[in-house]
Structure formats: structure tokens, C-alpha cells
Protein backbone atom coordinates (compact mmCIF):
# COMPACT_ATOMS: atom_id res chain seq x y z
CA UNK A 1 0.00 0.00 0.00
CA UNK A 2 0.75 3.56 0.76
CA UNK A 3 2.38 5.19 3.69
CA UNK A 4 1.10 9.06 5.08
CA UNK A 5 2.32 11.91 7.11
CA UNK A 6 0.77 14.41 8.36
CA UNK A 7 1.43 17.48 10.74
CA UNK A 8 -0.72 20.02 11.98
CA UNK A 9 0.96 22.94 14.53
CA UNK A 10 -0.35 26.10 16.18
CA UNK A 11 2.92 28.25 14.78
CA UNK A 12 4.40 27.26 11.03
CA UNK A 13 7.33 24.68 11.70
CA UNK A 14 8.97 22.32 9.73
CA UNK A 15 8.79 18.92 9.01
CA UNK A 16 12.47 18.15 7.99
CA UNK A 17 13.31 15.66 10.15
CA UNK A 18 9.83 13.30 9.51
CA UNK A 19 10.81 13.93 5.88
CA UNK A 20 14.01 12.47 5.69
CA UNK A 21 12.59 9.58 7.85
CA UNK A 22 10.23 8.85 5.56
CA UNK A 23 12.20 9.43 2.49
CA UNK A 24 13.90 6.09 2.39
CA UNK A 25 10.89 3.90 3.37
CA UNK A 26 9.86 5.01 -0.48
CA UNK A 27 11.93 2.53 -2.64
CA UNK A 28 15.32 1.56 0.05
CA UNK A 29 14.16 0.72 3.12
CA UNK A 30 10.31 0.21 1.79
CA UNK A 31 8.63 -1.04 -1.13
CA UNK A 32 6.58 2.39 -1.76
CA UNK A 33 8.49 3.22 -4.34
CA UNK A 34 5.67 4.39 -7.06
CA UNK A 35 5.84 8.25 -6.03
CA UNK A 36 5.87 10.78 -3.86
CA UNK A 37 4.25 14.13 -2.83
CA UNK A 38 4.44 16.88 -0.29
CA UNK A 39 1.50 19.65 0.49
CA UNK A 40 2.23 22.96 2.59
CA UNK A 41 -0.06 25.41 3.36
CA UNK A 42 0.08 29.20 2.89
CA UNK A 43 -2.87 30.62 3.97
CA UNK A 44 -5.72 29.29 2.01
CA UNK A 45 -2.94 27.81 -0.81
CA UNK A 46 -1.09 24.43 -0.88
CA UNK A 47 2.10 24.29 -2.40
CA UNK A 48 2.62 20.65 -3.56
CA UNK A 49 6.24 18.86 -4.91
CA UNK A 50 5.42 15.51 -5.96
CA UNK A 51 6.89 13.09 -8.46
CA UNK A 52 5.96 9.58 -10.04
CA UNK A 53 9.56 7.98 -9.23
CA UNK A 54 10.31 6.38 -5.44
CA UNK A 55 11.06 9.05 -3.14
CA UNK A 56 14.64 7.28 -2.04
CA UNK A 57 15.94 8.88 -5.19
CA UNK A 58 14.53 11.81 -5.53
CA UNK A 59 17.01 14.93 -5.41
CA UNK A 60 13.58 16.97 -5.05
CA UNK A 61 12.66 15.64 -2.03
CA UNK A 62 16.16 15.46 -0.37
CA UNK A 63 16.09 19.03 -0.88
CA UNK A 64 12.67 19.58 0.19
CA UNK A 65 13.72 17.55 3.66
CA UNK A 66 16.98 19.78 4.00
CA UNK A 67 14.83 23.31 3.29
CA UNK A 68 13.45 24.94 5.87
CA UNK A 69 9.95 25.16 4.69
CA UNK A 70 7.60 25.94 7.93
CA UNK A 71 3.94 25.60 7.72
CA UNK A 72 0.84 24.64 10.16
CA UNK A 73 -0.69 22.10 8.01
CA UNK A 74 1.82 19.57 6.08
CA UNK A 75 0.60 16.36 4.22
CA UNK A 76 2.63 14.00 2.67
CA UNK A 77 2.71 10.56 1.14
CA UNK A 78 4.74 7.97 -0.65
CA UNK A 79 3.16 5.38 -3.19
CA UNK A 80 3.02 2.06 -3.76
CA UNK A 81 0.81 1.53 -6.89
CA UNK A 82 -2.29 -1.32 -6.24
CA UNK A 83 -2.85 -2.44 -8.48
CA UNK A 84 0.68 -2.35 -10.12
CA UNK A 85 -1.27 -1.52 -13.47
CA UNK A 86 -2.14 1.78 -12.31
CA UNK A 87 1.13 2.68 -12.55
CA UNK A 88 4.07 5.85 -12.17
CA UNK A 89 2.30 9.25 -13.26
CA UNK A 90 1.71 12.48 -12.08
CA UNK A 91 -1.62 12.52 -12.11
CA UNK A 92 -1.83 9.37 -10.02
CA UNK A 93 0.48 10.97 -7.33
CA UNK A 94 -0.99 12.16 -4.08
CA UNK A 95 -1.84 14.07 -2.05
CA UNK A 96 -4.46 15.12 -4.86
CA UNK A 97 -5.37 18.69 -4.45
CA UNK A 98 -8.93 20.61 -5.79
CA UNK A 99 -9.89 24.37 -5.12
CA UNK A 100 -13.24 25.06 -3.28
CA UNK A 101 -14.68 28.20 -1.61
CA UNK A 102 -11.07 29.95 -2.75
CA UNK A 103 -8.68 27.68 -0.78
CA UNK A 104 -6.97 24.57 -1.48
CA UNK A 105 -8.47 21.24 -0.47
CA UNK A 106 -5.88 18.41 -0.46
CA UNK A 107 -5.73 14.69 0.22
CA UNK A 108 -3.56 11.88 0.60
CA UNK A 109 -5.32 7.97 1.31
CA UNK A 110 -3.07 4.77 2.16
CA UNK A 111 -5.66 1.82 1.02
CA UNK A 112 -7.77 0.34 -1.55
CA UNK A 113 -11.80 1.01 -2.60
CA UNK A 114 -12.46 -1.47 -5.13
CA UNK A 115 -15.56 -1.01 -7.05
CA UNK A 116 -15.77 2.48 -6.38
CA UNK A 117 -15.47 3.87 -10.30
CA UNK A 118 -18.47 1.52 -11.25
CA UNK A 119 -20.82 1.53 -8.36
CA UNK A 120 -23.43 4.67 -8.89
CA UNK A 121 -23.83 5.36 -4.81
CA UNK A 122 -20.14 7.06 -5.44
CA UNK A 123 -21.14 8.90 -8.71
CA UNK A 124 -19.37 12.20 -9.45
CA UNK A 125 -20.45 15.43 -10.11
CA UNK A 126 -18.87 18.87 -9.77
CA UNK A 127 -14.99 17.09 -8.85
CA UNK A 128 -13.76 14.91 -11.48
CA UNK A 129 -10.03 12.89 -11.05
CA UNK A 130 -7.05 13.76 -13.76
CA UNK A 131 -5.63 10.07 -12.83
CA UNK A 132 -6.43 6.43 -12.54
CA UNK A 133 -6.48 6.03 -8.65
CA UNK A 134 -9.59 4.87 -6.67
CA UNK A 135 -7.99 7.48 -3.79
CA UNK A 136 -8.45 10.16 -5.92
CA UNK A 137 -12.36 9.30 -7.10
CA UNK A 138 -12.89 8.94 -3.26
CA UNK A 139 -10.78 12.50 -2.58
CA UNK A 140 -13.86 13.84 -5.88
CA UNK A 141 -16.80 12.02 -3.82
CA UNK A 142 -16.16 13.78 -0.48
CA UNK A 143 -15.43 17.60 -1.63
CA UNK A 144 -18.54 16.64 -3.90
CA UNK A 145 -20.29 16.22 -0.72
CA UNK A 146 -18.88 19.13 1.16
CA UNK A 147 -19.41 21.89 -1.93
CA UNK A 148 -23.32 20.30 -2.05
CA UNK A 149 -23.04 21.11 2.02
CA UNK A 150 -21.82 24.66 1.88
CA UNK A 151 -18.51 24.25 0.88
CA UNK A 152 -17.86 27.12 0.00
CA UNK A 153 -17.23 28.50 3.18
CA UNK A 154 -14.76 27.97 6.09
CA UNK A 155 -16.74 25.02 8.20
CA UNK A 156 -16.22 24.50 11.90
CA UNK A 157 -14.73 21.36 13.17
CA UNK A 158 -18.52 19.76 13.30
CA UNK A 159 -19.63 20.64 10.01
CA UNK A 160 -16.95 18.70 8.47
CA UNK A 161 -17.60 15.98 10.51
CA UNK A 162 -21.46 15.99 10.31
CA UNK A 163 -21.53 16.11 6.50
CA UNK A 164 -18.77 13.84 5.93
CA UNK A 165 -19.70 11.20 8.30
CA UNK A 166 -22.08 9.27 5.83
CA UNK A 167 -19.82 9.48 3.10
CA UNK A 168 -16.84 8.44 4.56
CA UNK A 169 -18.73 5.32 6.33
CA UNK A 170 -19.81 4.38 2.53
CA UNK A 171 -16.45 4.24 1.68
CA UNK A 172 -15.14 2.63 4.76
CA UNK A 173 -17.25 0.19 3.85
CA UNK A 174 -15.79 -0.70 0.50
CA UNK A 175 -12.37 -1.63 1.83
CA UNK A 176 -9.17 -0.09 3.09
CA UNK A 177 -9.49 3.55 4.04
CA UNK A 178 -6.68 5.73 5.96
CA UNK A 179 -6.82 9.40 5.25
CA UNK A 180 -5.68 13.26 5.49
CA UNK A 181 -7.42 15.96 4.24
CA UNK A 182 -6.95 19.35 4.85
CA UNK A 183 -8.55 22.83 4.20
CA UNK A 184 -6.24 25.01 4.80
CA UNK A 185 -7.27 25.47 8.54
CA UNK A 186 -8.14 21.81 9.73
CA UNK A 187 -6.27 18.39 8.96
CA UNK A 188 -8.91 15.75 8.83
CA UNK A 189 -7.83 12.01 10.06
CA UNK A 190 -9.35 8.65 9.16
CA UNK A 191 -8.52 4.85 9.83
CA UNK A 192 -10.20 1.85 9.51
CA UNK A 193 -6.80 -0.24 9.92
CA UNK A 194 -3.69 1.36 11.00
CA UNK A 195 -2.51 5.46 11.70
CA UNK A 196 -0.77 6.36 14.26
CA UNK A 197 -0.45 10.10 16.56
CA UNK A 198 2.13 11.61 18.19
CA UNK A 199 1.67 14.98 19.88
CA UNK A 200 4.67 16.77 20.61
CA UNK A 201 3.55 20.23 23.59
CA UNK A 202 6.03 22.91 24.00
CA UNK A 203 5.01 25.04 26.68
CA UNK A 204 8.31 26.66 28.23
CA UNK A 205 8.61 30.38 29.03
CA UNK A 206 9.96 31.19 25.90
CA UNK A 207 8.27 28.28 23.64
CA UNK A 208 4.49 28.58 22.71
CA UNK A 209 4.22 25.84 20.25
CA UNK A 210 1.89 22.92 19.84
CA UNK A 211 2.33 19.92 16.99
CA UNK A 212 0.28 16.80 16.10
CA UNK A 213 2.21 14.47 13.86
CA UNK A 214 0.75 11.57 11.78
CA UNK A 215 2.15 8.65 10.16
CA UNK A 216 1.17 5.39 8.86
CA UNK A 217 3.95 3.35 10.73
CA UNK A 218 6.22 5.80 13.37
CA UNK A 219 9.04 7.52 12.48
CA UNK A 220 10.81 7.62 15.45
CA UNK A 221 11.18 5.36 18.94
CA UNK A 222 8.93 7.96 20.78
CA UNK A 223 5.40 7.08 22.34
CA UNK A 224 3.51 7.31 18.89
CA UNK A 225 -0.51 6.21 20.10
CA UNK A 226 -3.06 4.03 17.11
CA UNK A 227 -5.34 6.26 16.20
CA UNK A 228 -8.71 5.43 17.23
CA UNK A 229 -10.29 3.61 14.21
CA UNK A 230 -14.28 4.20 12.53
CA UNK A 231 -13.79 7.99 13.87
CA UNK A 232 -13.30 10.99 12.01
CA UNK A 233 -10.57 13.09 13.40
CA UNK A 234 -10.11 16.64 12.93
CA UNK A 235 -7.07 18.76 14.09
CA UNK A 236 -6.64 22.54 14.18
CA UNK A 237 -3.61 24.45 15.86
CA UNK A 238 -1.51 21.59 16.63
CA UNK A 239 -4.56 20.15 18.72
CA UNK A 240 -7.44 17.78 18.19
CA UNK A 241 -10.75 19.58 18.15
CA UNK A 242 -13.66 18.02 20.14
């Protein structure tokens, strides 16, 4: 499958060091060696580097990991295609990214849907994918569902979670489905198998920072928790949001 990371902070920080952990799980030390991508926010803009070759030989992203780009909301992923068929391309590279109510709406999904292109409960309208993936049909479905909701505006934490409860059940429902999505000003969390949390406080006299990191499989020996599975999580500030 896939592997994610995600970060969401109350100040813009980096994610250098969960970058060049992850970088040689795609193609060296892991078989996800299909493509990679990064997402930072700006504001209401992502700024996405990806590429459809592994990410343990990508010049792009050992530069990206060495850079000091700082953001509150970072998503990244590394591919393994499934099935192989659906192969190396840019279009087929996550995190997949749409605009909607003037900001950028990205997503990244470790799993497999199958069925999902043919059944008509996960028809398409307004979003339409540029690739092959079932992860990006699924990314289509759900802003679908949020622009038919009132997309177009900023929702609070329990909007997104009220309108995209159904829809992400349906798809749960199909088969594999880990997550993150992100508007700009939440990062959205889902698992029905395996994510995992650390939250990293940092409270001193002279520190006023808060982080949430996400990954597929830690990064590091530290006390990373499973996230709890069949829930959608949402994360704002470097803090989950009741």
C-alpha cells in the first residue's frame, strides 16, 4: 500500500526531520516506491512537490527535507501503486489537491476502494479525477459532498464531521481507508486499519508551540498512540478539536 504523514501545529514549523525519515521507506528501506508528494499550506494555498519515481531517489525531495519550509498544516505521502497496473504518473500521485470556496483542499489515502469507479452510490459530479487512482475518485466524492453542504465556506470542526460522516462510512465500507485531508485550517484524520499520533507540547517560558504528527507506521522510537479507528478526526492548531 501507501504510507502518510501528516502534521498540523499552532505556529508554522517544519517537518524536515519526519521527511528524511520517511524518504527512504519510499523505494530503500520500503517497497513504496511508485511516487511521492508533499503539500504545505500558505494561507488558504497548498504548495505541492510531488513526483511519479520512489522518493529514495529523488534529489527533489532530499532538498525539500533539508529546506526549511515551515507551515501549520503539512501532508505527505509515498506510493506504492495497487494495483501495479495503475502505474508511475503524475496525475496518479498524491496528495491530490482541488480548489473550493477559494482555498486549497488536499488529500492523501493509504488503502484500496475497489468497485468504487463503477458503483453509482459514489457517482461524481462537480470534482472529477485527472488520474487512474480509486484514492483520488474517493478525494472527488467527499469535496462533492462538502461543496453540495456549503462548501464554500470555512466550516467549523462539526460541520466537516457531520456532512462527511455518511460518506466516509460508505467508503469505509468498500475496503481499506486511511486518510488526510486538509482545508487550509483543519487536517482531517481517518482509519479503519492502522494510523498512528504523536503529539509533541512545548510550553516553556519562551516556547508557545503545539504539533500533532501523523504517520502510517512511526518515524521515530517515541510514544507514537493508534489512532482510534471508525472515527473521524479533525485537528486545528496543533490540537485535536472536540
Amino acid at each position: 500500500m501507501c504510507e502518510l504523514l501528516g502534521m498540523s501545529a499552532l505556529h508554522p514549523t517544519d517537518v524536515n526531520h519526519s521527511l528524511a525519515l520517511l524518504r527512504p521507506r519510499g523505494g530503500d528501506l520500503g517497497p513504496h516506491a511508485d511516487g511521492w508528494g508533499v503539500a504545505f499550506y500558505e494561507g488558504r494555498a497548498a504548495q505541492i512537490f510531488k513526483e511519479p519515481i520512489p522518493a529514495a531517489e529523488s534529489r527533489c525531495l532530499a532538498f525539500i527535507a533539508e529546506y526549511d519550509f515551515r507551515s501549520t498544516i503539512v501532508v505527505g505521502h509515498i506510493r506504492r501503486a495497487n494495483p501495479p497496473q495503475i502505474g508511475r504518473a503524475a496525475a496518479n500521485n498524491h496528495p491530490f489537491s482541488r480548489e473550493l470556496g477559494g482555498r486549497s483542499w488536499v488529500f492523501a489515502h493509504n488503502g484500496k476502494l475497489p468497485g468504487i469507479k463503477d458503483d453509482p452510490a459514489f457517482a461524481l459530479k462537480r470534482f472529477l479525477p485527472l488520474g487512474e487512482t480509486d484514492s483520488e475518485h474517493a478525494f472527488c466524492f467527499l469535496l462533492d459532498r462538502v461543496a453540495n453542504a456549503g462548501g464554500d465556506r470555512v466550516l467549523e470542526a462539526g460541520g466537516l464531521r457531520a456532512i462527511l460522516r455518511a460518506p466516509v462510512t460508505a467508503l469505509s465500507e468498500l475496503g481499506e481507508l486511511n486518510f488526510l485531508m486538509s482545508d487550509g485550517v483543519h487536517l482531517l484524520a481517518f482509519a479503519n486499519t492502522k494510523l498512528h499520533v504523536l503529539p509533541r507540547a512545548c510550553m516553556e517560558r519562551d516556547c508557545r508551540q503545539r504539533v500533532v504528527l501523523m504517520a502510517t507506521t512511526p518515524l521515530t522510537d517515541e510514544q507514537w498512540s493508534p489512532l482510534a479507528t471508525g472515527k473521524i478526526h479533525v485537528f486545528a492548531a496543533g490540537q485535536e478539536v472536540p
